[in-house]
PDB file of N, CA and C in Angstrom:
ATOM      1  N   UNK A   1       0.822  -1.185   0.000  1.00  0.00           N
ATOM      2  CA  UNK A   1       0.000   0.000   0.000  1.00  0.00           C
ATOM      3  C   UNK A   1       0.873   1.259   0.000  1.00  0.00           C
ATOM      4  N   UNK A   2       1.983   1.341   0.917  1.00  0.00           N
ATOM      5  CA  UNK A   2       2.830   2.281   0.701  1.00  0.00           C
ATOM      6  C   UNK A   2       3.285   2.735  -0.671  1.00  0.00           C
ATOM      7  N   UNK A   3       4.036   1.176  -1.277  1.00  0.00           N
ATOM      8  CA  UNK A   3       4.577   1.839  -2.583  1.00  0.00           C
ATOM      9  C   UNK A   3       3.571   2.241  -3.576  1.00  0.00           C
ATOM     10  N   UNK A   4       2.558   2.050  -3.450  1.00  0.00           N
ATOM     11  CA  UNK A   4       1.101   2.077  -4.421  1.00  0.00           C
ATOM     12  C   UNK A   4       0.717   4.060  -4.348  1.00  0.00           C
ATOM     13  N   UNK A   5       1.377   4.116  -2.885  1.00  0.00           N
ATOM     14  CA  UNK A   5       0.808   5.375  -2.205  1.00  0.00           C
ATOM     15  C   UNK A   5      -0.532   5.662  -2.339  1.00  0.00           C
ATOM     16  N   UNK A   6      -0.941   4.538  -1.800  1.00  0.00           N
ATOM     17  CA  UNK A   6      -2.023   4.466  -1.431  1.00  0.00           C
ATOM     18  C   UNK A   6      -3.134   4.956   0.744  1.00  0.00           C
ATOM     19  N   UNK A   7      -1.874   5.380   1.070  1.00  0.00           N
ATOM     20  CA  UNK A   7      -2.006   5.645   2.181  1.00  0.00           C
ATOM     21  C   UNK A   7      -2.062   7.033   2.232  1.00  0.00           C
ATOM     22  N   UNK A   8      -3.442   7.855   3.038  1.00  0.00           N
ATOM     23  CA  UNK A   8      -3.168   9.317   3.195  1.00  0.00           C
ATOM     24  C   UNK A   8      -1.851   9.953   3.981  1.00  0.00           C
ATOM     25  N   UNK A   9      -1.809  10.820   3.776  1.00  0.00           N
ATOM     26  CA  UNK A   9      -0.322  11.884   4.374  1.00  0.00           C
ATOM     27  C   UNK A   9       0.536  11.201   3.824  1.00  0.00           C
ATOM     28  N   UNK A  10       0.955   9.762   3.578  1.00  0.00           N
ATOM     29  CA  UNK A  10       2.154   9.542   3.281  1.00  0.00           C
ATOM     30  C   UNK A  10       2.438  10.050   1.228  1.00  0.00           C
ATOM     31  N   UNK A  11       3.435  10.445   1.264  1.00  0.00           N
ATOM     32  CA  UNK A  11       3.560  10.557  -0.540  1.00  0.00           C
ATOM     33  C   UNK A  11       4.752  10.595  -0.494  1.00  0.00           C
ATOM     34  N   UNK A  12       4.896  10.502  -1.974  1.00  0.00           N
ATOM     35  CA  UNK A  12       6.289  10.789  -2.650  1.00  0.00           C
ATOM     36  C   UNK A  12       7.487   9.794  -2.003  1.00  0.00           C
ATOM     37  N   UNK A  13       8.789  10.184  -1.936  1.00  0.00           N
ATOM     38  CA  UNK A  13       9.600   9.502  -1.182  1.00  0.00           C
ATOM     39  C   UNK A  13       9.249   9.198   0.568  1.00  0.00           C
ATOM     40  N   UNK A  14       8.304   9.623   0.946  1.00  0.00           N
ATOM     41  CA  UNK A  14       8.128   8.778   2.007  1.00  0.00           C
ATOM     42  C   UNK A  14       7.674   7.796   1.920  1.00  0.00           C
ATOM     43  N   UNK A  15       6.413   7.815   1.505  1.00  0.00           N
ATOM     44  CA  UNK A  15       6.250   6.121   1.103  1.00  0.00           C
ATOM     45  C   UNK A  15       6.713   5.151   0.575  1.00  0.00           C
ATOM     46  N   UNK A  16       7.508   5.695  -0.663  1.00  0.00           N
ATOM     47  CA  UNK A  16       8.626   4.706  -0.600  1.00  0.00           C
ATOM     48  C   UNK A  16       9.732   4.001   0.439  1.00  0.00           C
ATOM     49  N   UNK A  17       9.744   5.033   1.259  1.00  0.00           N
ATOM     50  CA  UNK A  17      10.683   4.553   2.302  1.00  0.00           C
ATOM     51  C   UNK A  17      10.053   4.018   3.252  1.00  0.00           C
ATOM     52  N   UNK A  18       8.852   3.821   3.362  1.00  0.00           N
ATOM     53  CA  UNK A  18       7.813   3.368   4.547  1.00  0.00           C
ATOM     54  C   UNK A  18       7.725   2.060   3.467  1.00  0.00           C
ATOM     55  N   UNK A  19       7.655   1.821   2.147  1.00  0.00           N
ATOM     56  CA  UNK A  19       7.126   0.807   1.522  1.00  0.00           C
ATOM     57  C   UNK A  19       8.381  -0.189   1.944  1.00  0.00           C
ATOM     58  N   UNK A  20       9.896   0.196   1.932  1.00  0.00           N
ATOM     59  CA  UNK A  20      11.026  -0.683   2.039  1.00  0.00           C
ATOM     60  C   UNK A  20      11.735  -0.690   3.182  1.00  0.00           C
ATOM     61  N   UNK A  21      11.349   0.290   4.052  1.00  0.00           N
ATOM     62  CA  UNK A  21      11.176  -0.349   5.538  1.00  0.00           C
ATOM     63  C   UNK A  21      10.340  -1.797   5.628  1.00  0.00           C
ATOM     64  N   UNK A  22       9.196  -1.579   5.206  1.00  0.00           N
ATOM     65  CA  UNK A  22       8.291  -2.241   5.871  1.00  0.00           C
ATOM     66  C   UNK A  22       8.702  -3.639   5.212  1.00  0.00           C
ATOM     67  N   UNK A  23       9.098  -4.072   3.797  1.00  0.00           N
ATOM     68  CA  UNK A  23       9.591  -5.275   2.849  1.00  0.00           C
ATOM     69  C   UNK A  23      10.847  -5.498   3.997  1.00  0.00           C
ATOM     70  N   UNK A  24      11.844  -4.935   4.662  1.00  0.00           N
ATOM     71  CA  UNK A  24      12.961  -5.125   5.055  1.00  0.00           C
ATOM     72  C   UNK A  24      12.331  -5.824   6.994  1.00  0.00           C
ATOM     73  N   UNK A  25      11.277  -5.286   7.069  1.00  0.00           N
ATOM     74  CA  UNK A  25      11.117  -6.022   8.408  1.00  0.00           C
ATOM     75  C   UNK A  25       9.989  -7.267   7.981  1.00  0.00           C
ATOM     76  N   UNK A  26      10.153  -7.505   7.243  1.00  0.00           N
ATOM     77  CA  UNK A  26       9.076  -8.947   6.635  1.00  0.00           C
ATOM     78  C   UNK A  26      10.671 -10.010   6.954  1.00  0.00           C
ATOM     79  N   UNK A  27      11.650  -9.854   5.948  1.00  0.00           N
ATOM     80  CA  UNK A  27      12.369 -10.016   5.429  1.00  0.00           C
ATOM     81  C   UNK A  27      13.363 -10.446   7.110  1.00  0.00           C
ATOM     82  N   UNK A  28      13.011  -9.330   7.905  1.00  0.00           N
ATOM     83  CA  UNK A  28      13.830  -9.850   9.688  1.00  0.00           C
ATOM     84  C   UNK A  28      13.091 -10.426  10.127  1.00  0.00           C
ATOM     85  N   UNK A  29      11.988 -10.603  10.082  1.00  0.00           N
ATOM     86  CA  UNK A  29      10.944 -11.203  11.192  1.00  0.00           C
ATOM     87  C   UNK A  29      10.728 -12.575  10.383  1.00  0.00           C
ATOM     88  N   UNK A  30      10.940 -12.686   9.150  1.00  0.00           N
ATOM     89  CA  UNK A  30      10.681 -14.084   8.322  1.00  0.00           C
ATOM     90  C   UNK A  30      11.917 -14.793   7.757  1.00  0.00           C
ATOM     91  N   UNK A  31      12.720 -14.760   8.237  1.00  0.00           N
ATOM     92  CA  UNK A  31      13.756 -14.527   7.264  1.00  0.00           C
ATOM     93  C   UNK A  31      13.563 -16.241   6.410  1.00  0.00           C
ATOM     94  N   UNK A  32      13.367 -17.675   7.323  1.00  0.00           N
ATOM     95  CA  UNK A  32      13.015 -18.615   6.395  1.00  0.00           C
ATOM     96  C   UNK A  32      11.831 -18.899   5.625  1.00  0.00           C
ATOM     97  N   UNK A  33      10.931 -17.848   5.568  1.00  0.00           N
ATOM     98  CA  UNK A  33       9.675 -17.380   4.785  1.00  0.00           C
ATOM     99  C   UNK A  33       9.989 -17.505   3.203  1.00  0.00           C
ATOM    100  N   UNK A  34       8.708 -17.909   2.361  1.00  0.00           N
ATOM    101  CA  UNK A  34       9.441 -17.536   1.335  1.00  0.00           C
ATOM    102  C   UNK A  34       9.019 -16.804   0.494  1.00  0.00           C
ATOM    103  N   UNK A  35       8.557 -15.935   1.643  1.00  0.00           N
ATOM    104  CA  UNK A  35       8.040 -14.611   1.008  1.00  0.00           C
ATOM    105  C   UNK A  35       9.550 -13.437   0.848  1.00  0.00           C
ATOM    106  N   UNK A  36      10.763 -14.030   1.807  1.00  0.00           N
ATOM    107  CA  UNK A  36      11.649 -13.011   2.606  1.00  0.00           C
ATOM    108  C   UNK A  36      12.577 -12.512   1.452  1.00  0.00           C
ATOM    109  N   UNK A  37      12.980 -13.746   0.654  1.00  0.00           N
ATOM    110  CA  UNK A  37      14.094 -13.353  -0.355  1.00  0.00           C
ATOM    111  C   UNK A  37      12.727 -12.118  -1.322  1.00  0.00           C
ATOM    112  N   UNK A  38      11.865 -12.026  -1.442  1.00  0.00           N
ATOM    113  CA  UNK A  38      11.264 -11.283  -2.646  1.00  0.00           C
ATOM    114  C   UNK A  38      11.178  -9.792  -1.708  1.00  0.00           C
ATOM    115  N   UNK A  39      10.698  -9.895  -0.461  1.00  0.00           N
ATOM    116  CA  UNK A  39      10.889  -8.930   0.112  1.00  0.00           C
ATOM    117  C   UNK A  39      11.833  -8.015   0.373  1.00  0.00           C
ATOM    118  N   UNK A  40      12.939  -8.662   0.988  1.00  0.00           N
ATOM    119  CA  UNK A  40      14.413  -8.197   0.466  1.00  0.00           C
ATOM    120  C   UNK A  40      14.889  -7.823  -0.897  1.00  0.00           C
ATOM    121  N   UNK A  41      14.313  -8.298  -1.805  1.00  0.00           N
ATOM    122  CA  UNK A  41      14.544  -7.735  -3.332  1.00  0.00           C
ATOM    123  C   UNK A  41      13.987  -6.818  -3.469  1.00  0.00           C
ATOM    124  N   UNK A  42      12.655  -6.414  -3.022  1.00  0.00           N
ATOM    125  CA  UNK A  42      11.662  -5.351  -3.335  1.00  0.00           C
ATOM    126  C   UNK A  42      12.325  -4.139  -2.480  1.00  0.00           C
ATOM    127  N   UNK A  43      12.577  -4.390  -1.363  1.00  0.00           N
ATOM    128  CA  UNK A  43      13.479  -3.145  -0.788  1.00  0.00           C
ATOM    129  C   UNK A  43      14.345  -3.026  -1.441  1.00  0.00           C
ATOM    130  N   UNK A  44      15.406  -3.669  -2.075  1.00  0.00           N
ATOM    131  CA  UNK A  44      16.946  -3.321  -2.679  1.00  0.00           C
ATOM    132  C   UNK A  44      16.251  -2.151  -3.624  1.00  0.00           C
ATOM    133  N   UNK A  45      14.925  -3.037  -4.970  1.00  0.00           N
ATOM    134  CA  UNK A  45      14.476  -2.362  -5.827  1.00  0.00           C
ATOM    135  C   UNK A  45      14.357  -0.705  -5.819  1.00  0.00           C
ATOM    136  N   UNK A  46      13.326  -0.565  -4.317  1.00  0.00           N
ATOM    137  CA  UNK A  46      12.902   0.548  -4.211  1.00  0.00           C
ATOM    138  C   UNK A  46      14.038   1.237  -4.375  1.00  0.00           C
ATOM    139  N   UNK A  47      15.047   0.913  -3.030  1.00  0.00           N
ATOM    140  CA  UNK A  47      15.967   2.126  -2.983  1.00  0.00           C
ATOM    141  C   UNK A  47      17.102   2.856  -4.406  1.00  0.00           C
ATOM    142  N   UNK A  48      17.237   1.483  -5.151  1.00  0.00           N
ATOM    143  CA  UNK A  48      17.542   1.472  -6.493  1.00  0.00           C
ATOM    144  C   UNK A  48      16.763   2.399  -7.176  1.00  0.00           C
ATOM    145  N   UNK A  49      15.422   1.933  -7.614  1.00  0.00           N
ATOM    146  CA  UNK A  49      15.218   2.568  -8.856  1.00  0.00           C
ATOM    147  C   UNK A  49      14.249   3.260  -8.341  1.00  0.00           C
ATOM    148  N   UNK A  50      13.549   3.517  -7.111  1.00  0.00           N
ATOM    149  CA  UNK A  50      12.780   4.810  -7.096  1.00  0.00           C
ATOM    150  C   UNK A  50      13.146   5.740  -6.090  1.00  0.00           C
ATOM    151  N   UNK A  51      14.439   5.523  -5.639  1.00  0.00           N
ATOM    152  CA  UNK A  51      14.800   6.559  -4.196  1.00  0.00           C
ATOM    153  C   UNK A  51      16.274   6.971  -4.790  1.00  0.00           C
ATOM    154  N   UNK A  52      16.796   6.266  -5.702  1.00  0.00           N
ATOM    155  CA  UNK A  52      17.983   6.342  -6.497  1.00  0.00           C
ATOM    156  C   UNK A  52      19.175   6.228  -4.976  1.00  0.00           C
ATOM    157  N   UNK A  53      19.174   5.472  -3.753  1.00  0.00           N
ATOM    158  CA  UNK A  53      19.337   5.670  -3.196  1.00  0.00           C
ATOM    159  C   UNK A  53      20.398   4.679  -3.049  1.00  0.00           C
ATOM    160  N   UNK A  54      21.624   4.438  -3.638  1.00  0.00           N
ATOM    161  CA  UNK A  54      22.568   3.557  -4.592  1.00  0.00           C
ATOM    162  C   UNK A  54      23.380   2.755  -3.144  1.00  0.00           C
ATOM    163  N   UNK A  55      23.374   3.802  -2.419  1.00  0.00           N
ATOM    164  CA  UNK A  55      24.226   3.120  -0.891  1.00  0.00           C
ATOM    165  C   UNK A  55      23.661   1.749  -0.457  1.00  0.00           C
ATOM    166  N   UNK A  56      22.105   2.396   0.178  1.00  0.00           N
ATOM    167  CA  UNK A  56      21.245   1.554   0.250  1.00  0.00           C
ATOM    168  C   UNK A  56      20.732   0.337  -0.275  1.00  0.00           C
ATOM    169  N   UNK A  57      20.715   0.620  -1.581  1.00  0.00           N
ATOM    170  CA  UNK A  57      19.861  -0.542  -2.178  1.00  0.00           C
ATOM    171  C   UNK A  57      21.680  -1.817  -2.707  1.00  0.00           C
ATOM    172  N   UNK A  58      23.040  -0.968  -2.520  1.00  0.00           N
ATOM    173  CA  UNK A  58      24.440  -2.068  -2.398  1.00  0.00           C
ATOM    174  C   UNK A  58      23.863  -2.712  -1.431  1.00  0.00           C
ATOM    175  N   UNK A  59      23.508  -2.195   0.142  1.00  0.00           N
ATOM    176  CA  UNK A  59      23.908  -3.233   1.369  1.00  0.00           C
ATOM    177  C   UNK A  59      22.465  -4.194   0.953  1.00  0.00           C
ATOM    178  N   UNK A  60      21.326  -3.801   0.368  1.00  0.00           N
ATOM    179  CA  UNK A  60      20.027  -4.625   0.334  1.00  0.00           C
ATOM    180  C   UNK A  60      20.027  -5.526  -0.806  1.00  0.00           C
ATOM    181  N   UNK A  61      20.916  -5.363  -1.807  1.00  0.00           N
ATOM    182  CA  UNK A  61      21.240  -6.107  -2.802  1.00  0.00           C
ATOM    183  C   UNK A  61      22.463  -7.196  -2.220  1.00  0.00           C
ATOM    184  N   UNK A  62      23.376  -6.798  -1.476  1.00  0.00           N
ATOM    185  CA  UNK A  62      24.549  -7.956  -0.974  1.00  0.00           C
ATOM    186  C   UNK A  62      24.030  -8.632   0.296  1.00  0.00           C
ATOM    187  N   UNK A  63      23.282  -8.108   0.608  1.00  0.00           N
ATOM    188  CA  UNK A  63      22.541  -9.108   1.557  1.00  0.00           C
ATOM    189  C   UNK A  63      21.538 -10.066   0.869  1.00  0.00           C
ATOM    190  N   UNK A  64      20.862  -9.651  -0.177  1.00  0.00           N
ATOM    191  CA  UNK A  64      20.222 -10.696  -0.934  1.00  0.00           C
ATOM    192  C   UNK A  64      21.306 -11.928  -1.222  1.00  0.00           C
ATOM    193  N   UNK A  65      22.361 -11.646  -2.017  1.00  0.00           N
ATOM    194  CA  UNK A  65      23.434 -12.283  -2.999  1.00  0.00           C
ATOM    195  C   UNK A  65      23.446 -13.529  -1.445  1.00  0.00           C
ATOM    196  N   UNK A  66      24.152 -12.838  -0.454  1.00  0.00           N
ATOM    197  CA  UNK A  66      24.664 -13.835   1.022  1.00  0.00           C
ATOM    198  C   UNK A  66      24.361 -14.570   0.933  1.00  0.00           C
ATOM    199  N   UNK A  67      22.708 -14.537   1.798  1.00  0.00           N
ATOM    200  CA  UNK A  67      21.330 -15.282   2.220  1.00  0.00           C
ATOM    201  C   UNK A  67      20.528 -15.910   0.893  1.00  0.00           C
ATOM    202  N   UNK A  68      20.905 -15.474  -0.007  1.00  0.00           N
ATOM    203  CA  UNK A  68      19.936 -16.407  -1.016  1.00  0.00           C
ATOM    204  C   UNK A  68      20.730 -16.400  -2.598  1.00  0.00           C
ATOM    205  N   UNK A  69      21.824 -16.858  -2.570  1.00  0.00           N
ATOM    206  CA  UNK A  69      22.201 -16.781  -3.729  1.00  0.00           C
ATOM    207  C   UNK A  69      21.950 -17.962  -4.940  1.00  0.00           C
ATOM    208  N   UNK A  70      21.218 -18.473  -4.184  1.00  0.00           N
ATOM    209  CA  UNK A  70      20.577 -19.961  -5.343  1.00  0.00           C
ATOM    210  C   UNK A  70      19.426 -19.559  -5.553  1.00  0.00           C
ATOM    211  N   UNK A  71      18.691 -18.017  -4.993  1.00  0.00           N
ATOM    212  CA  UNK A  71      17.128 -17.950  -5.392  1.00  0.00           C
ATOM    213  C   UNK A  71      17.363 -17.524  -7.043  1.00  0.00           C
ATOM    214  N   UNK A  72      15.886 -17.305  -7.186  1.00  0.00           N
ATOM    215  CA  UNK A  72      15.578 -17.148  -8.563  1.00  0.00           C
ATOM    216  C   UNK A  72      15.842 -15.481  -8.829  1.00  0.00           C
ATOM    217  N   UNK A  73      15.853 -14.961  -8.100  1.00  0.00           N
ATOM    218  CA  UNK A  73      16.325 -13.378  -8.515  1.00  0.00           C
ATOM    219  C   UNK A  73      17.304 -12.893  -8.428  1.00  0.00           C
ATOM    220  N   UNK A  74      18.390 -13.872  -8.116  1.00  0.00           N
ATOM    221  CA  UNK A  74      20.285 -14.122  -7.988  1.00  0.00           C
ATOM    222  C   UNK A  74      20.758 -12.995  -8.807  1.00  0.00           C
ATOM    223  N   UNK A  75      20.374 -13.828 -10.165  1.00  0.00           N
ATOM    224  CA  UNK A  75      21.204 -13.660 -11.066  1.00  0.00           C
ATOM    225  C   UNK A  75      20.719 -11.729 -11.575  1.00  0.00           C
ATOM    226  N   UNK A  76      19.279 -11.420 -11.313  1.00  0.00           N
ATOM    227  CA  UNK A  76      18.141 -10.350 -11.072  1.00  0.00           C
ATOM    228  C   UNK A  76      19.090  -9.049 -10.711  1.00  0.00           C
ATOM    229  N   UNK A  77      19.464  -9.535  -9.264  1.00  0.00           N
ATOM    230  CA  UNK A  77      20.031  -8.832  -8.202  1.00  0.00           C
ATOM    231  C   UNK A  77      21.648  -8.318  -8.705  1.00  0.00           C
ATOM    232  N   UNK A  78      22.188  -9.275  -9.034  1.00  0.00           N
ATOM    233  CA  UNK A  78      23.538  -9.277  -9.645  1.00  0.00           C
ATOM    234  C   UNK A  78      23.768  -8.190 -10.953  1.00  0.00           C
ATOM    235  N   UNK A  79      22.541  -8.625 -11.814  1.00  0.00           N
ATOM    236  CA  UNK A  79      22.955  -7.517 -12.821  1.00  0.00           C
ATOM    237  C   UNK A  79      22.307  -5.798 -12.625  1.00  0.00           C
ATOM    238  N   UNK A  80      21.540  -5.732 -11.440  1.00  0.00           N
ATOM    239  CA  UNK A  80      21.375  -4.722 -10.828  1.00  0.00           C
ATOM    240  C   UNK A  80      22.235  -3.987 -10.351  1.00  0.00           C
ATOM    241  N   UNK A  81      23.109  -4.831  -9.489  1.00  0.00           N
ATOM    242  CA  UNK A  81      24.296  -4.111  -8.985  1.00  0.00           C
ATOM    243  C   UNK A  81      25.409  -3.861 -10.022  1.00  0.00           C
ATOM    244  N   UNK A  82      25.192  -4.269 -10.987  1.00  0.00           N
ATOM    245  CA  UNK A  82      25.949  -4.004 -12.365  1.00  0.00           C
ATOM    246  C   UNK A  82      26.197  -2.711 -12.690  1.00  0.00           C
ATOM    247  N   UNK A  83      24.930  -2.689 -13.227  1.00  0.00           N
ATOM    248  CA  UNK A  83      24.435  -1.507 -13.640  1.00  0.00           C
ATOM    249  C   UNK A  83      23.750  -0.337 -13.272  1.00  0.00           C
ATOM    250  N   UNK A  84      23.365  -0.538 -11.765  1.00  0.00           N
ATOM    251  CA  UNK A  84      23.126   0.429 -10.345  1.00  0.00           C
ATOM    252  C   UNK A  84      23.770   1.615 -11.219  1.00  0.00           C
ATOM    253  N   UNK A  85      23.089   2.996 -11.048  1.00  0.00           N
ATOM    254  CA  UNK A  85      23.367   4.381 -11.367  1.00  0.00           C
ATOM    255  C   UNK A  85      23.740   4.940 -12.709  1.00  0.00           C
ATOM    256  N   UNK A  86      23.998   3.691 -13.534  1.00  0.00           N
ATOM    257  CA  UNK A  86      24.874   4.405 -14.974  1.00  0.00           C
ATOM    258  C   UNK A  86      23.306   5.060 -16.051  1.00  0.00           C
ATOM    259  N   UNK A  87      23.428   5.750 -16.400  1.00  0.00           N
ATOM    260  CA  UNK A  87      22.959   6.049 -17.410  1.00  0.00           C
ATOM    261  C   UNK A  87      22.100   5.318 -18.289  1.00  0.00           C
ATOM    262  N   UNK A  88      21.095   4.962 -18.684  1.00  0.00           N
ATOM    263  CA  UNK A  88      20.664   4.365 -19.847  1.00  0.00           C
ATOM    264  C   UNK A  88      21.662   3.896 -21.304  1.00  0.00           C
ATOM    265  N   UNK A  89      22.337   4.588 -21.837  1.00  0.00           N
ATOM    266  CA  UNK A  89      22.984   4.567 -22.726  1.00  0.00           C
ATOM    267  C   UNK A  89      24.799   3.414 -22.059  1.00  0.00           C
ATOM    268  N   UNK A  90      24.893   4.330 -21.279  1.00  0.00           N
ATOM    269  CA  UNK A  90      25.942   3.655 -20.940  1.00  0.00           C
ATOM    270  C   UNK A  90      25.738   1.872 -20.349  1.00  0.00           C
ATOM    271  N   UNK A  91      24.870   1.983 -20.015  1.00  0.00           N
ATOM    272  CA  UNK A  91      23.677   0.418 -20.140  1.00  0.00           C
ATOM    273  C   UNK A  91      24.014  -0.231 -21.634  1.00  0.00           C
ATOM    274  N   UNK A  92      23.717  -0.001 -22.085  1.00  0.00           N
ATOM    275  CA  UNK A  92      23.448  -0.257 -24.138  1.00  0.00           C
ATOM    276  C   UNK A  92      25.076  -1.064 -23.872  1.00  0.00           C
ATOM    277  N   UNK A  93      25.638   0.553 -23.680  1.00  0.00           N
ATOM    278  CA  UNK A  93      27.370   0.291 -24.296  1.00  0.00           C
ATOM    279  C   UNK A  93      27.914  -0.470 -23.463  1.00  0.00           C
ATOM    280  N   UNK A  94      27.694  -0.987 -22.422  1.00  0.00           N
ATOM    281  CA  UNK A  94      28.348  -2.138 -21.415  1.00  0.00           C
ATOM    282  C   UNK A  94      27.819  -3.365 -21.954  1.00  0.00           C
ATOM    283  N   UNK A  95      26.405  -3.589 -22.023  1.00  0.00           N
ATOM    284  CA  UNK A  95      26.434  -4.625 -22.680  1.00  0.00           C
ATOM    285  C   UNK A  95      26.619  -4.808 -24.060  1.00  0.00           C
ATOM    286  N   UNK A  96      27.089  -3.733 -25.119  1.00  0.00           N
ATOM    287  CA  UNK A  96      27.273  -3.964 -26.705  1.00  0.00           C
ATOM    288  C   UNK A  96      29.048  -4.650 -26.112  1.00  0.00           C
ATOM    289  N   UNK A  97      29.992  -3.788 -25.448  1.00  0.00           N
ATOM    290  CA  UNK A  97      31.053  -4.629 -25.535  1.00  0.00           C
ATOM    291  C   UNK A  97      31.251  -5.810 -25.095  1.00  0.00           C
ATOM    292  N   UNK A  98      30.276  -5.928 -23.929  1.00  0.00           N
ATOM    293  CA  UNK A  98      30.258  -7.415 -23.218  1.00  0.00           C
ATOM    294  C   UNK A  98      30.310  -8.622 -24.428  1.00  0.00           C
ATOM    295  N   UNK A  99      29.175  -7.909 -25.504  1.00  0.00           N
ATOM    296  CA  UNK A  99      29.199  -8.844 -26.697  1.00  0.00           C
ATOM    297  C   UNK A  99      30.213  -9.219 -27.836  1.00  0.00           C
ATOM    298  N   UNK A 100      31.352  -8.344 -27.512  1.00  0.00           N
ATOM    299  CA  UNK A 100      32.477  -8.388 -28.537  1.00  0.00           C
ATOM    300  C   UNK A 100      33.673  -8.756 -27.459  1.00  0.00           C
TER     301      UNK A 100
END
């Protein structure tokens, strides 16, 4: 509901940060849940791509990699931290040379 901002008073970057708080204490309180690894991804996400908040979403992304590196969003998470902050374009051109 947070990230939906669907909650009154809360908006904008607060709710985002209320949305990946709240994924990050699923994620402590469950941790053999298997809801926890998606939860923990969804926080890395937020702070990534809607808080641009690059510090954050390293320690929520290498804590994914730790604790769940055989899940299905491994490999997800990995090329996130890849490409964490660059540019669109410079995206393109990392992976055009990757290909040569």
């Amino acid at each position: 509901m947070y990230e939906s901002k669907l909650i009154e008073g809360v908006a904008g970057l607060n709710s985002y940060t209320k949305a990946a708080e709240t994924y990050f204490q699923v994620y402590e309180k469950y941790p053999e849940s298997e809801e926890a690894p998606i939860a923990l991804f969804q926080c890395g996400f937020l702070y990534d791509n809607e808080m641009k908040n690059y510090d954050e979403a390293t320690k929520k992304y290498n804590l994914f990699l730790e604790k769940y590196p055989d899940h299905k969003y491994a490999k997800i998470v990995q090329q996130s931290l890849d490409i964490m902050g660059l540019d669109p374009n410079d995206i393109i051109n990392k992976k055009e040379s990757a290909k040569n």
